[in-house]
C-alpha atoms as a PDB file:
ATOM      1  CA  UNK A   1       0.357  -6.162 -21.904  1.00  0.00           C
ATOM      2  CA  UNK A   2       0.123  -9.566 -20.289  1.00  0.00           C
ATOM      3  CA  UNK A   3      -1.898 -10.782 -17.769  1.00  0.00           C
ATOM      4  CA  UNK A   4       1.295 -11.863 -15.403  1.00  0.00           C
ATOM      5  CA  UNK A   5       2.969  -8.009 -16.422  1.00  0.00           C
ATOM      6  CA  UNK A   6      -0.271  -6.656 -15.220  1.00  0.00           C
ATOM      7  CA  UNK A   7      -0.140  -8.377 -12.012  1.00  0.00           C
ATOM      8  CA  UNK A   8       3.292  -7.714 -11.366  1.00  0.00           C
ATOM      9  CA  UNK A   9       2.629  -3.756 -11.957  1.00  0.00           C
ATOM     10  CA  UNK A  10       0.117  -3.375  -9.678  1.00  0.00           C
ATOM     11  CA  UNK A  11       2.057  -5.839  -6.713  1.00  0.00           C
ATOM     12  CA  UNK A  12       4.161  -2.921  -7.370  1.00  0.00           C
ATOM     13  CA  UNK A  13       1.641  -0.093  -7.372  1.00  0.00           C
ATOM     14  CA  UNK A  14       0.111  -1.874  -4.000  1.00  0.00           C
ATOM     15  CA  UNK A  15       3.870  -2.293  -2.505  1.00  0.00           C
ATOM     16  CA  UNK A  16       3.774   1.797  -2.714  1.00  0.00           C
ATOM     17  CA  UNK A  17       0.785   2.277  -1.646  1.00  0.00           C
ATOM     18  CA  UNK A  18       1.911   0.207   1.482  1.00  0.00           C
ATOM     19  CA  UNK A  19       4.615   2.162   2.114  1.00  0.00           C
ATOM     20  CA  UNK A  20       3.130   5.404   1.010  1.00  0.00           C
ATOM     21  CA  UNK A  21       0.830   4.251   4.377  1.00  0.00           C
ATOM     22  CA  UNK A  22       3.735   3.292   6.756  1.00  0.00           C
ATOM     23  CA  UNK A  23       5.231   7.070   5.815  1.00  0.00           C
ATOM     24  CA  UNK A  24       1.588   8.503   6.502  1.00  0.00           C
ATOM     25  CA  UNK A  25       1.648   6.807  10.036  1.00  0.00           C
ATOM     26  CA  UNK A  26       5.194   7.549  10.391  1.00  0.00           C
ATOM     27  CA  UNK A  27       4.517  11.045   9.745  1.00  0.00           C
ATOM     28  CA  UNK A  28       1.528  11.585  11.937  1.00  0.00           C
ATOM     29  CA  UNK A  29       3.115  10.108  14.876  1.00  0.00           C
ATOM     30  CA  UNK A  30       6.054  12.986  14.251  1.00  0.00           C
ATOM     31  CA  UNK A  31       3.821  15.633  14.343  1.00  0.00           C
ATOM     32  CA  UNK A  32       3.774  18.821  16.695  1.00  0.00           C
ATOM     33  CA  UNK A  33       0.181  18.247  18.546  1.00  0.00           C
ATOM     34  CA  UNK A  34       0.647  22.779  19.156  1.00  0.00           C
ATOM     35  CA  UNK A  35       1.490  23.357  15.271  1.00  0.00           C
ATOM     36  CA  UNK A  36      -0.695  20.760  13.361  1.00  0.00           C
ATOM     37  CA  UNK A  37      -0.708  22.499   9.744  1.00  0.00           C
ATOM     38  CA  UNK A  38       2.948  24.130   9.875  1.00  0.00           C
ATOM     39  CA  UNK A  39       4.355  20.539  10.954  1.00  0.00           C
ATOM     40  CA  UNK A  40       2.349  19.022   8.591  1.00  0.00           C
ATOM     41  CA  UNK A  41       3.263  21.304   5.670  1.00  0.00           C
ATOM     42  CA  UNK A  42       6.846  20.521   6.738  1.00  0.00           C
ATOM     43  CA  UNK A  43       7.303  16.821   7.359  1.00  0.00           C
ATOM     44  CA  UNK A  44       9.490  15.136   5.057  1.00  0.00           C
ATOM     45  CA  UNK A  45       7.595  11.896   5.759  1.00  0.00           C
ATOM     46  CA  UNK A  46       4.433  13.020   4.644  1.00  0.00           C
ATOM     47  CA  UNK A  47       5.667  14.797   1.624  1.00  0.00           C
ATOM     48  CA  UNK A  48       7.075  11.267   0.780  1.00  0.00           C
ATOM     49  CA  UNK A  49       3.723   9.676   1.250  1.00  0.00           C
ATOM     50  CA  UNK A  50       2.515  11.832  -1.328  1.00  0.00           C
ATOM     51  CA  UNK A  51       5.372  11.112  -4.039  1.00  0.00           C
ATOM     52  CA  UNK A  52       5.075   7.080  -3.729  1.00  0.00           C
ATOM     53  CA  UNK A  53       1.173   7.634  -3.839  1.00  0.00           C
ATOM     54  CA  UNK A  54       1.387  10.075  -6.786  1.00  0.00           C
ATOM     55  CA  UNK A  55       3.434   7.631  -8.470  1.00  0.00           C
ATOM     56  CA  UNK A  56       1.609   4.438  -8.157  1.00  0.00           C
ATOM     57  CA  UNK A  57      -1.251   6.235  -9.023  1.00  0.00           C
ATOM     58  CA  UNK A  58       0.302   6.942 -12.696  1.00  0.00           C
ATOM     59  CA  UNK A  59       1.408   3.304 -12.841  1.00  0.00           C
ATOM     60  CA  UNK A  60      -2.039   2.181 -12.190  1.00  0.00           C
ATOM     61  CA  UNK A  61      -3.670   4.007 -14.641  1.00  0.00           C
ATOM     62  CA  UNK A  62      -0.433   2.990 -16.813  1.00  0.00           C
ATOM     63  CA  UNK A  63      -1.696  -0.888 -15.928  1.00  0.00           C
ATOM     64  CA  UNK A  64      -5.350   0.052 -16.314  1.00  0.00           C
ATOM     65  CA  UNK A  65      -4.855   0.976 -20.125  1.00  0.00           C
ATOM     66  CA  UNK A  66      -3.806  -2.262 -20.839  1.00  0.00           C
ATOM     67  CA  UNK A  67      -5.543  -4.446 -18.162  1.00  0.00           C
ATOM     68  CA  UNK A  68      -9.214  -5.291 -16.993  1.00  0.00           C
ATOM     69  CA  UNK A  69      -9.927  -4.264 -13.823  1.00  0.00           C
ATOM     70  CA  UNK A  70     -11.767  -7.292 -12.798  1.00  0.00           C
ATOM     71  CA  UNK A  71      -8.496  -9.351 -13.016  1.00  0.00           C
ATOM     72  CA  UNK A  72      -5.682  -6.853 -11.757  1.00  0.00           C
ATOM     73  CA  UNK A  73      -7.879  -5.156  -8.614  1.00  0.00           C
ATOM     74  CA  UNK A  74      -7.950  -8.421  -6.331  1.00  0.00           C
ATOM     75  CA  UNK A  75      -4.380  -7.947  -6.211  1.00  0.00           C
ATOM     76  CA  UNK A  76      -5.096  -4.220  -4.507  1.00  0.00           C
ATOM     77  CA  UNK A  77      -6.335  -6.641  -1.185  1.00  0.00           C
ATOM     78  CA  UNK A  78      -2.442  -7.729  -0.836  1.00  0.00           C
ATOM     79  CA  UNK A  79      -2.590  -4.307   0.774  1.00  0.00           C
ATOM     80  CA  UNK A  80      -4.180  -5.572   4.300  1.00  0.00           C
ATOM     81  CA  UNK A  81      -1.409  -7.769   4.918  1.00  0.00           C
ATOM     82  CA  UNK A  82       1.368  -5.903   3.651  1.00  0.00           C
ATOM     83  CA  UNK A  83       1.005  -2.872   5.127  1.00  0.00           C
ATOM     84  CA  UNK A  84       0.451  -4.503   9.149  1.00  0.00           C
ATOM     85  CA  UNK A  85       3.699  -6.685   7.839  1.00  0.00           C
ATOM     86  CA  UNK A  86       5.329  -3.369   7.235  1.00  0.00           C
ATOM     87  CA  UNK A  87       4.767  -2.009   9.957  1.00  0.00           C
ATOM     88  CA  UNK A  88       5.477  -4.321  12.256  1.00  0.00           C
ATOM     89  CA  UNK A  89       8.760  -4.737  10.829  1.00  0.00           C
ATOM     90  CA  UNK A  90       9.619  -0.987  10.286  1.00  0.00           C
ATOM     91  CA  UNK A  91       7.767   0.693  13.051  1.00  0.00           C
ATOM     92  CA  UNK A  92       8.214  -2.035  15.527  1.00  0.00           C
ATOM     93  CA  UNK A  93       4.181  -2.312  15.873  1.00  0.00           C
ATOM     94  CA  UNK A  94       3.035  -5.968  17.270  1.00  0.00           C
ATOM     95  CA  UNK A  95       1.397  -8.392  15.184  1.00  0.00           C
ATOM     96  CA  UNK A  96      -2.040  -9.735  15.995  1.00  0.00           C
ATOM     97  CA  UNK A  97      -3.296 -13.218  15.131  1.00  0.00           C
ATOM     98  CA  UNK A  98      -6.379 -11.998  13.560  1.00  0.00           C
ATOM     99  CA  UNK A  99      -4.272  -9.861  11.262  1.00  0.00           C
ATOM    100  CA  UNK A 100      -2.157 -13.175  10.307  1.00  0.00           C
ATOM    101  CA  UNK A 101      -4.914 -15.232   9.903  1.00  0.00           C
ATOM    102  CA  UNK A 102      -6.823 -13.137   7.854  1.00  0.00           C
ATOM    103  CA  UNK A 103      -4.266 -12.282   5.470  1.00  0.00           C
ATOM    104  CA  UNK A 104      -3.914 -15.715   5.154  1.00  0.00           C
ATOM    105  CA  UNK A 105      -7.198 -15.801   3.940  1.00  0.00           C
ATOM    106  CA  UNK A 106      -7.075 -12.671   1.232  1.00  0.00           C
ATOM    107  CA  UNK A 107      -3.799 -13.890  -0.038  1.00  0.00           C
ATOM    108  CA  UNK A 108      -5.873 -17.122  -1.036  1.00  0.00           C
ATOM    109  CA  UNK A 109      -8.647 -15.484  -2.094  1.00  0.00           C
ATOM    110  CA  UNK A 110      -6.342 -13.194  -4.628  1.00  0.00           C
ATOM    111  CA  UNK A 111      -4.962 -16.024  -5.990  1.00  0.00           C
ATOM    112  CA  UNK A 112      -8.133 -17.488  -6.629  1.00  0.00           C
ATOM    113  CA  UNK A 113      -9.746 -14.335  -8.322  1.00  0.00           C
ATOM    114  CA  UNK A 114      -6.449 -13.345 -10.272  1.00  0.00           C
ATOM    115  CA  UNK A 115      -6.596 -16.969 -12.404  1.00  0.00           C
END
């Protein structure tokens, strides 16, 4: 596998875990405070979570047969701007400046430790 076909796999593996998150929050915030563990067992959100972890979890060991670790991970950081990104946009959250600015700064350090 290539180097830039390992990278893209595990943008994608890190764009599920992001929204694999945003369902986890999404899920939470739905649940009944009286009936923690039936609403849990029952929220389609959640059970979602688990799918889009469960499969980026095979694709990343998919990736991980054919790529070192050392030069696919970094891309894993991508994660702590995504996923406030996400939910700002899908869950209406606000953005903070200290979120912006320092996923300004992991984006640059991933491209620096991915070349």
């Amino acid at each position: 596998m290539s180097t830039p076909l390992a990278i893209t796999l595990t943008a994608v593996c890190v764009l599920g875990i992001c929204f694999g998150q945003i369902l986890f929050r999404k899920g939470a915030v739905e649940l009944d405070a009286t009936r923690v563990l039936l609403s849990t067992l029952s929220s389609p959100s959640l059970w979602l979570a688990l799918v889009v972890y469960a499969a980026a979890t095979v694709l990343w060991v998919y990736v991980l047969r054919y790529a070192p670790l050392n030069r696919v991970y970094p891309v894993f950081a991508l994660a702590f701007i995504l996923v406030p990104a996400l939910e700002s946009v899908l869950l209406g959250e606000p953005w903070r400046v200290q979120s912006l600015i320092g996923g300004v700064i992991i984006v640059v350090g991933v491209a620096i430790a991915v070349r």
